[in-house]
N, C-alpha and C. Protein backbone atom coordinates (compact mmCIF):
# COMPACT_ATOMS: atom_id res chain seq x y z
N UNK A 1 -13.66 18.05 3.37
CA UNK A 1 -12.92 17.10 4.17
C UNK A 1 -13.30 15.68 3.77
N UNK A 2 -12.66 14.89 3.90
CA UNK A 2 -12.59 13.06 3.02
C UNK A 2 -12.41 12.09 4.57
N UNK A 3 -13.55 11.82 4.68
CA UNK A 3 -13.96 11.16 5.91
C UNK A 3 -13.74 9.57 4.85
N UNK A 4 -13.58 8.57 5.68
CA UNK A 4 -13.13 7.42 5.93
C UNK A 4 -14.60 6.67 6.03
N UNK A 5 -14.90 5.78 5.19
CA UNK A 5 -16.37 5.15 5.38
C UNK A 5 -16.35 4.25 6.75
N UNK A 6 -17.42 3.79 7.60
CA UNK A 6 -17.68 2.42 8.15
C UNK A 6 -16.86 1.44 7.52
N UNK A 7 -16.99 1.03 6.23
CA UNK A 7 -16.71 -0.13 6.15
C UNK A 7 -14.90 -0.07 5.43
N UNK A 8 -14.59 1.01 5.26
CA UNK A 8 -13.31 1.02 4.95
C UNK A 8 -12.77 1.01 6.12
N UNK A 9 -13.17 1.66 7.11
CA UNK A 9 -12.63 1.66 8.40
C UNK A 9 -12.20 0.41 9.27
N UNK A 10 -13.46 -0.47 9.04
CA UNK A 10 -13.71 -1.98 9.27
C UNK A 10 -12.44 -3.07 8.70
N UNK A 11 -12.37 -2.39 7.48
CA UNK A 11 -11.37 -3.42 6.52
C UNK A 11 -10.12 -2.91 6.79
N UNK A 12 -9.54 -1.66 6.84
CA UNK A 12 -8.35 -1.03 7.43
C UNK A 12 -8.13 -1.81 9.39
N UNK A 13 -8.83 -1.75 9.70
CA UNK A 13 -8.74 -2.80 11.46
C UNK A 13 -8.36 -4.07 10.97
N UNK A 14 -9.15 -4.92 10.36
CA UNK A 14 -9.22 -6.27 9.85
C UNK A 14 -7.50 -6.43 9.51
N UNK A 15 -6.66 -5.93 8.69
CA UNK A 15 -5.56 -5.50 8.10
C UNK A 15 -4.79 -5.65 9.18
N UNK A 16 -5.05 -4.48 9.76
CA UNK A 16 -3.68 -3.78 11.24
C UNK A 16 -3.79 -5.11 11.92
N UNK A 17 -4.48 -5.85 12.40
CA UNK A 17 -4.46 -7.04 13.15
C UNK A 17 -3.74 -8.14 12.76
N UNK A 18 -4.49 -8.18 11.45
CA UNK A 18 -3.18 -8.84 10.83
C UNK A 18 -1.71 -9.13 10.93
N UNK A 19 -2.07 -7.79 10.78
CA UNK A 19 -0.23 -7.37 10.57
C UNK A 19 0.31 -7.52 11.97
N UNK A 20 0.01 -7.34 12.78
CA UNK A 20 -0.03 -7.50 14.61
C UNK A 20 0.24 -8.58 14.42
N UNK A 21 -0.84 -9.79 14.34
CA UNK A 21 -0.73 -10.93 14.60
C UNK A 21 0.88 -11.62 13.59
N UNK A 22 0.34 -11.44 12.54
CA UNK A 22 1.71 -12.08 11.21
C UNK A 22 3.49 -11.94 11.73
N UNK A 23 3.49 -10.17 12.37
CA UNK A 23 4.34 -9.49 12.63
C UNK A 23 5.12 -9.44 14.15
N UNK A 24 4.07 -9.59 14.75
CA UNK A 24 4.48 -9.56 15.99
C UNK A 24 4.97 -7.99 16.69
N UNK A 25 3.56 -7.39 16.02
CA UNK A 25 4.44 -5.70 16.18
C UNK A 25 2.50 -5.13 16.91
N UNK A 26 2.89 -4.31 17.17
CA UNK A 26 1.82 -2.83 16.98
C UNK A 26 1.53 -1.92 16.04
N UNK A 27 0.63 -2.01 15.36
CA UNK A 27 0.16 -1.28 13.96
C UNK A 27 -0.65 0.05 13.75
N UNK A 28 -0.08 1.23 13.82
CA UNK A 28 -0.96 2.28 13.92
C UNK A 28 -1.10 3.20 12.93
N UNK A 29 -2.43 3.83 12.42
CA UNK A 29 -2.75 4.24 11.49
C UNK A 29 -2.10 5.58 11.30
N UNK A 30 -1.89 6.20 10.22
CA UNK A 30 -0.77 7.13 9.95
C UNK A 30 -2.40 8.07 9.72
N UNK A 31 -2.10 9.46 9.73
CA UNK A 31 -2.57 10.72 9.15
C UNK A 31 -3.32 11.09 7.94
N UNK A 32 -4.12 11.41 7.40
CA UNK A 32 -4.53 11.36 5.88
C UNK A 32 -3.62 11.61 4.78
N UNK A 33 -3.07 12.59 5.47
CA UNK A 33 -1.94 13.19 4.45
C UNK A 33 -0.37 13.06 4.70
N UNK A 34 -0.20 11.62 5.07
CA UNK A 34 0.84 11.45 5.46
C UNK A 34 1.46 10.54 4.61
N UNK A 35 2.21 10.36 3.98
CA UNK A 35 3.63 9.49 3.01
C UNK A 35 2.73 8.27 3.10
N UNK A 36 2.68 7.29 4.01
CA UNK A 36 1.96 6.26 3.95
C UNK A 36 0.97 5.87 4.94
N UNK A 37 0.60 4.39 4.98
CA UNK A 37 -0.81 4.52 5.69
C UNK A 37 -0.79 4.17 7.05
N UNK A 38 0.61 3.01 7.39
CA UNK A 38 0.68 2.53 8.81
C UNK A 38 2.01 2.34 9.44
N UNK A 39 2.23 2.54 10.39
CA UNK A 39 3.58 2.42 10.74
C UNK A 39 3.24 1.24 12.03
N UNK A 40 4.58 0.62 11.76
CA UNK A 40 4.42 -0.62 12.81
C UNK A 40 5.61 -0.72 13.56
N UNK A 41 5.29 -1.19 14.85
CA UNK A 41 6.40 -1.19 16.08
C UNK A 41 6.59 -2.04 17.10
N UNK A 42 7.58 -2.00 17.59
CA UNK A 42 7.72 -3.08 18.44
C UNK A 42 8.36 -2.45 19.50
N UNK A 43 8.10 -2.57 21.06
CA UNK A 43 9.07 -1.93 21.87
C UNK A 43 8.91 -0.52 21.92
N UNK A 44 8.34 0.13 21.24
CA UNK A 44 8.21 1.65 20.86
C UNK A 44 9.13 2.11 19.86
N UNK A 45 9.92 1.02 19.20
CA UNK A 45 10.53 1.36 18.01
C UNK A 45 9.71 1.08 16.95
N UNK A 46 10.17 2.10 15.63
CA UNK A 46 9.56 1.85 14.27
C UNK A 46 10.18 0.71 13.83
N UNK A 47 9.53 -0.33 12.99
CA UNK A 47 9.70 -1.28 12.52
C UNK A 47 9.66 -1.71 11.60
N UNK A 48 8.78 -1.02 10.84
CA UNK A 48 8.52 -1.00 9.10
C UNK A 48 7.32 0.15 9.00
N UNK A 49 7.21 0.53 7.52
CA UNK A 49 5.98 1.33 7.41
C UNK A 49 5.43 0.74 6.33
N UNK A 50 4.17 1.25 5.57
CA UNK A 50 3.32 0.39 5.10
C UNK A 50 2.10 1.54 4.26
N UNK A 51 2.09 0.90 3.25
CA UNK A 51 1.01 1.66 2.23
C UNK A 51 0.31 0.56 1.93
N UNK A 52 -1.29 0.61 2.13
CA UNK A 52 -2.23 -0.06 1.64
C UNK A 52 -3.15 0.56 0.37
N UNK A 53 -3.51 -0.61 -0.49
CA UNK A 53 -4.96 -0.33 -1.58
C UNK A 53 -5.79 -1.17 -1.30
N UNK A 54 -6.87 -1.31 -1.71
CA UNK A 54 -8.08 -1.84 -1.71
C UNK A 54 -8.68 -1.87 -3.07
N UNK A 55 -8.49 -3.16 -3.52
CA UNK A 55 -9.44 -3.33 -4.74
C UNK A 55 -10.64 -4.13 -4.77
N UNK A 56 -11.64 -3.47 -5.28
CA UNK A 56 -12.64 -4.51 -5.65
C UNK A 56 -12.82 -5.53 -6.52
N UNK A 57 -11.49 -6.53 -6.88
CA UNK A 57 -11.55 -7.25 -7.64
C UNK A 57 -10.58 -8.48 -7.27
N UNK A 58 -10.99 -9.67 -7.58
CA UNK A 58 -10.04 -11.03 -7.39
C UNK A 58 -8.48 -10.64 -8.13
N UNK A 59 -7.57 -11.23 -6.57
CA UNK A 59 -6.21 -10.96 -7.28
C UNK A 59 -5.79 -11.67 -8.78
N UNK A 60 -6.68 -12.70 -9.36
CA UNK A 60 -6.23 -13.05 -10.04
C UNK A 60 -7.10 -12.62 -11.79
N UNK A 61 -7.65 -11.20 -11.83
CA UNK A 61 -8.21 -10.92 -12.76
C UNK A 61 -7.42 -10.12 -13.35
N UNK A 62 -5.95 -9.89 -12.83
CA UNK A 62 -5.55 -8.77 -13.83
C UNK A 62 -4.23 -9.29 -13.23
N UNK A 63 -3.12 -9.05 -14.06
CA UNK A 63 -1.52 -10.09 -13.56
C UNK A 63 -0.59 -8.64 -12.90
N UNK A 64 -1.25 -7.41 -13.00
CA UNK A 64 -0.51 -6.37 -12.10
C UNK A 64 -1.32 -5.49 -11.52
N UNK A 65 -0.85 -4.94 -10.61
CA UNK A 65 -1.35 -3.73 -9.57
C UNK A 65 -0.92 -2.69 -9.64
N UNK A 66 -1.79 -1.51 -9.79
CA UNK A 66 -0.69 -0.12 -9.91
C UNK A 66 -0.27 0.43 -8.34
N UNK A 67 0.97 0.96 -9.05
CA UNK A 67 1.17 1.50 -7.33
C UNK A 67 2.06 2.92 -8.12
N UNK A 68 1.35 3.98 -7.53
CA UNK A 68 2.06 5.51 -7.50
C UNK A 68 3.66 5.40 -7.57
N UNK A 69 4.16 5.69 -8.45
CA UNK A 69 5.97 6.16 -8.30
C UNK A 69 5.71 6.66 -7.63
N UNK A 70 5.50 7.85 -7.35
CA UNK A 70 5.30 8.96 -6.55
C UNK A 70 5.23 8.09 -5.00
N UNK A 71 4.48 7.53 -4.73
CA UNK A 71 4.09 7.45 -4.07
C UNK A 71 5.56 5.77 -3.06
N UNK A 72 5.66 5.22 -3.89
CA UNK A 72 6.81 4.13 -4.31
C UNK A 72 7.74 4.72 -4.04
N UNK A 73 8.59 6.22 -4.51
CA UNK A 73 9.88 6.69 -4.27
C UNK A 73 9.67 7.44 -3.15
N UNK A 74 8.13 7.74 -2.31
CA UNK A 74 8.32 8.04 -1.22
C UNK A 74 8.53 7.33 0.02
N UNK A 75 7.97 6.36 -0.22
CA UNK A 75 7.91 4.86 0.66
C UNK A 75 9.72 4.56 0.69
N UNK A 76 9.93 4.31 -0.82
CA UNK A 76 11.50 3.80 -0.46
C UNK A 76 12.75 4.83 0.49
N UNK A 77 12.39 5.86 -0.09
CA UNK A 77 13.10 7.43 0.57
C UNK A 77 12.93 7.16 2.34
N UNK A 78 11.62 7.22 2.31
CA UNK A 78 11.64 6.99 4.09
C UNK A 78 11.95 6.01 4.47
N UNK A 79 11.98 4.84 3.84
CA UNK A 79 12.79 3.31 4.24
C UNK A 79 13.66 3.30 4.23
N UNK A 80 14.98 4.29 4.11
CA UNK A 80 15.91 4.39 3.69
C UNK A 80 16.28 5.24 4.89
N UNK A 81 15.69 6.28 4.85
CA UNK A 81 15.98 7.64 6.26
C UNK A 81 15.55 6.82 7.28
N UNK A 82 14.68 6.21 7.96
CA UNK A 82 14.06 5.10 8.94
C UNK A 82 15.08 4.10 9.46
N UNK A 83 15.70 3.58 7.88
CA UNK A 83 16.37 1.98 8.07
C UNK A 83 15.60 0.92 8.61
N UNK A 84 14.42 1.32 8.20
CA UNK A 84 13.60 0.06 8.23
C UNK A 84 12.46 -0.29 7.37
N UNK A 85 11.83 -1.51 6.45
CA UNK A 85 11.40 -2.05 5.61
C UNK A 85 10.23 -1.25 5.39
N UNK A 86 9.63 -1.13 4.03
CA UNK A 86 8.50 -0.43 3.47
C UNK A 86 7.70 -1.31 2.98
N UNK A 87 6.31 -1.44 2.95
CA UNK A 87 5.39 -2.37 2.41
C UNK A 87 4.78 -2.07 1.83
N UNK A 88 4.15 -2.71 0.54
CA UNK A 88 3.10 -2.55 -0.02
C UNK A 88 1.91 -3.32 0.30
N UNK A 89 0.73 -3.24 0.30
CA UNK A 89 0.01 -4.22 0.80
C UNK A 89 -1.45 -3.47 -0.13
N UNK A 90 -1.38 -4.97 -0.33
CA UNK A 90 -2.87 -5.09 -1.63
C UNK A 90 -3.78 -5.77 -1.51
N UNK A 91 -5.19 -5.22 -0.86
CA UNK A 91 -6.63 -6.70 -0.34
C UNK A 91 -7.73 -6.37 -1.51
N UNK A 92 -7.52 -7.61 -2.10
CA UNK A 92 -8.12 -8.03 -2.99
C UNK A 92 -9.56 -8.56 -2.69
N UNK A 93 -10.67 -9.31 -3.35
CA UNK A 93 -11.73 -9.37 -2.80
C UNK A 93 -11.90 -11.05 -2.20
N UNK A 94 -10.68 -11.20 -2.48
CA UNK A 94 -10.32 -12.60 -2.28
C UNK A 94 -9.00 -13.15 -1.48
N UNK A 95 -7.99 -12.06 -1.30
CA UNK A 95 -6.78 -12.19 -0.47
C UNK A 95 -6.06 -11.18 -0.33
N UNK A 96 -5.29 -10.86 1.14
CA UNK A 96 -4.78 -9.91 1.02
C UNK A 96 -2.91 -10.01 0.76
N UNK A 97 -2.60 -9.59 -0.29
CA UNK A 97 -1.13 -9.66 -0.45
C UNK A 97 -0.16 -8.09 -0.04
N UNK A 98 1.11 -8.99 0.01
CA UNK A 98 2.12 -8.12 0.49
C UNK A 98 3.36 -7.59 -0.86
N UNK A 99 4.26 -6.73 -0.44
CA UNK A 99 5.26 -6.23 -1.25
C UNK A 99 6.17 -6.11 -0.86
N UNK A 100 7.33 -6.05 -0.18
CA UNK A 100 8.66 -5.20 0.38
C UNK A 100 8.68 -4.06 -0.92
N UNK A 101 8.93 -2.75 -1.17
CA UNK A 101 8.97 -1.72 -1.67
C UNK A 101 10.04 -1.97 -2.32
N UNK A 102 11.37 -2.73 -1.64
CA UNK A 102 12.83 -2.40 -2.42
C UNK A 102 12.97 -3.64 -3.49
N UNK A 103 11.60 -4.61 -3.33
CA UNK A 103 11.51 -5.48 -4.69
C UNK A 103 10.54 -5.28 -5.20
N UNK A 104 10.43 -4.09 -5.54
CA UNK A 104 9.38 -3.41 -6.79
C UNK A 104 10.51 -2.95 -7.54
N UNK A 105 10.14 -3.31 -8.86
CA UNK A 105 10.92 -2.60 -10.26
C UNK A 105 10.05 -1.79 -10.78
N UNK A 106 10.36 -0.29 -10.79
CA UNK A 106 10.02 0.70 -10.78
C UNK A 106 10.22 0.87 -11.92
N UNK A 107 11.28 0.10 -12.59
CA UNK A 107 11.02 0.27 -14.37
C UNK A 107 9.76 0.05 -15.27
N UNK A 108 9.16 -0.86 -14.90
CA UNK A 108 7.99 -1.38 -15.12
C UNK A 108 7.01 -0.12 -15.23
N UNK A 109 6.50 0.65 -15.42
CA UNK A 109 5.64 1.69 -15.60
C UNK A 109 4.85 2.32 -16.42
N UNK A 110 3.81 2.56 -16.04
CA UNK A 110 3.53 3.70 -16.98
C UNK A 110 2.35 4.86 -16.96
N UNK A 111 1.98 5.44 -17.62
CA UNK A 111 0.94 6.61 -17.63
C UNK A 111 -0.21 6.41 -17.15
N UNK A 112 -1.21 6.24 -16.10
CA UNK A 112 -2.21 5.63 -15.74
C UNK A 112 -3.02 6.20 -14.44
N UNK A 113 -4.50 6.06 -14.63
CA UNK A 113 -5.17 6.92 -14.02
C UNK A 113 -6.72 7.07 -14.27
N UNK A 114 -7.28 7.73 -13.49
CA UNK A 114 -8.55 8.07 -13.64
C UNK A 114 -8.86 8.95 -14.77
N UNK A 115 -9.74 8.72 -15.47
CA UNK A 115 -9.85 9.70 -16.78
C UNK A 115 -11.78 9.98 -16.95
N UNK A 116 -12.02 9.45 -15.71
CA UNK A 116 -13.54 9.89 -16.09
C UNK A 116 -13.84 10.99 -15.42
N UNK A 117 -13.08 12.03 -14.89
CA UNK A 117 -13.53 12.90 -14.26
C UNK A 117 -12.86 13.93 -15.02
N UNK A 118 -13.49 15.00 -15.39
CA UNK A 118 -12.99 16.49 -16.03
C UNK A 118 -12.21 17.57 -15.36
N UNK A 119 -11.36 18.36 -15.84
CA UNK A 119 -10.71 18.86 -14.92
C UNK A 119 -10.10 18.83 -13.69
N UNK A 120 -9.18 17.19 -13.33
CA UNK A 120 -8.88 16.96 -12.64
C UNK A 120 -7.27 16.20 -13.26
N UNK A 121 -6.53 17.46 -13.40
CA UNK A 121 -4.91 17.05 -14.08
C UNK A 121 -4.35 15.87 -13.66
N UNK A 122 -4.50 15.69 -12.04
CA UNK A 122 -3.45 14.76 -11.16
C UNK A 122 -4.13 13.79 -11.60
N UNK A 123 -5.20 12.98 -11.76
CA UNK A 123 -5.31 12.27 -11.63
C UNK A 123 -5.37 11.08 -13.03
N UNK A 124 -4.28 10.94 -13.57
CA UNK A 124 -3.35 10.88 -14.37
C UNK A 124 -1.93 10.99 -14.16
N UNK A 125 -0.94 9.59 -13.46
CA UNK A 125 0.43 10.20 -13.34
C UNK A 125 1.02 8.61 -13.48
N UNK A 126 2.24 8.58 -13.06
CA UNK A 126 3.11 7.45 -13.77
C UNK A 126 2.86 6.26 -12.63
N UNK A 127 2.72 5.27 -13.31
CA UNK A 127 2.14 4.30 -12.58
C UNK A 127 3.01 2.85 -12.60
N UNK A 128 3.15 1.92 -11.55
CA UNK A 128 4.67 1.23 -11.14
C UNK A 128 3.51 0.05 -11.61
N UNK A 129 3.83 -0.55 -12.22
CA UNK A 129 2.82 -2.28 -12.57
C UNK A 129 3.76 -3.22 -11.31
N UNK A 130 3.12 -3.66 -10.50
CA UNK A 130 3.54 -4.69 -9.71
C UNK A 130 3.27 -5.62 -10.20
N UNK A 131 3.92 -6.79 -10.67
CA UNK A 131 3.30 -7.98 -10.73
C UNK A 131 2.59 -9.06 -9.68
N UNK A 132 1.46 -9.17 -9.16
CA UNK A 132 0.86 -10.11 -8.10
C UNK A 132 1.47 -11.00 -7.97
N UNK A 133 2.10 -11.73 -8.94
CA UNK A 133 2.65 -13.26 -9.15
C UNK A 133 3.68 -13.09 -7.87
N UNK A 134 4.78 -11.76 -7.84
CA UNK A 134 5.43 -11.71 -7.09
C UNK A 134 5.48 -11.82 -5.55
N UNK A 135 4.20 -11.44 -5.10
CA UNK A 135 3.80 -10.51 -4.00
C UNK A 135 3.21 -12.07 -3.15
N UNK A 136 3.51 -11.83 -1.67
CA UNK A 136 3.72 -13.09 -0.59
C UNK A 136 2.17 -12.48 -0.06
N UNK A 137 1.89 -14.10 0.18
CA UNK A 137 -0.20 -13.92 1.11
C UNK A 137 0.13 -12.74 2.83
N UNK A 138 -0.34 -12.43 2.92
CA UNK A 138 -0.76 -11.60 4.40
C UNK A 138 -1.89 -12.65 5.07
N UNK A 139 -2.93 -12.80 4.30
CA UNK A 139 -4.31 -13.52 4.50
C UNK A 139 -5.05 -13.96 3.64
């Protein structure tokens, strides 16, 4: 079982508040194994949903971010069945940025992944380059 550290936990709160405060919604954490990471609401309606990463590095050391197709055509699919907005959201060690899902170009891609671990197929699959340049501050 894949327990959730203290301090990821800490930085995932830090986030949802955010998004509360920025949004003007209620932000609640989705399931482990669920499509994405947060769904947000207002009124008791859904309002947008939301996939977060966490990198350990300044947004400005590398000019893209990977983000899962997989994971991208699931976000857009349910933004679509929902009818309401999908996010990407990326906290850097220095700021946290945002995405709308339906302005990601999914053309942009490619083969990318973890390769230091043996016998582990998945982790290796097609990978969406976001450009940062694009992507609006959260915090």
């Amino acid at each position: 079982m894949i327990r959730t550290r203290p301090k990821d936990t800490a930085s995932e709160n830090e986030i949802a508040e955010l998004m509360e405060t920025k949004w003007n919604c209620q932000v609640h954490r989705t399931g482990y194994l669920d499509a994405w990471d947060y769904t947000g609401t207002q009124n008791g309606r859904t309002v947008f949903i939301a996939e977060l990463k966490t990198r350990n590095n300044p947004s400005t050391q590398y000019p893209t971010i990977y983000l899962s197709a997989h994971k991208w055509f699931r976000l857009l699919q349910a933004s679509t069945g929902l009818d309401v907005p999908a996010i990407f959201i990326a906290r850097f060690t220095n700021t946290i940025l945002y995405q709308p899902i339906n302005k990601i170009d999914a053309r942009k891609s490619t083969m990318a992944g973890r390769t230091d671990r043996t016998g582990a197929p998945n982790d290796l699959e097609l990978m969406i380059l976001v450009p940062i340049s694009d992507m609006s501050c959260l915090a």
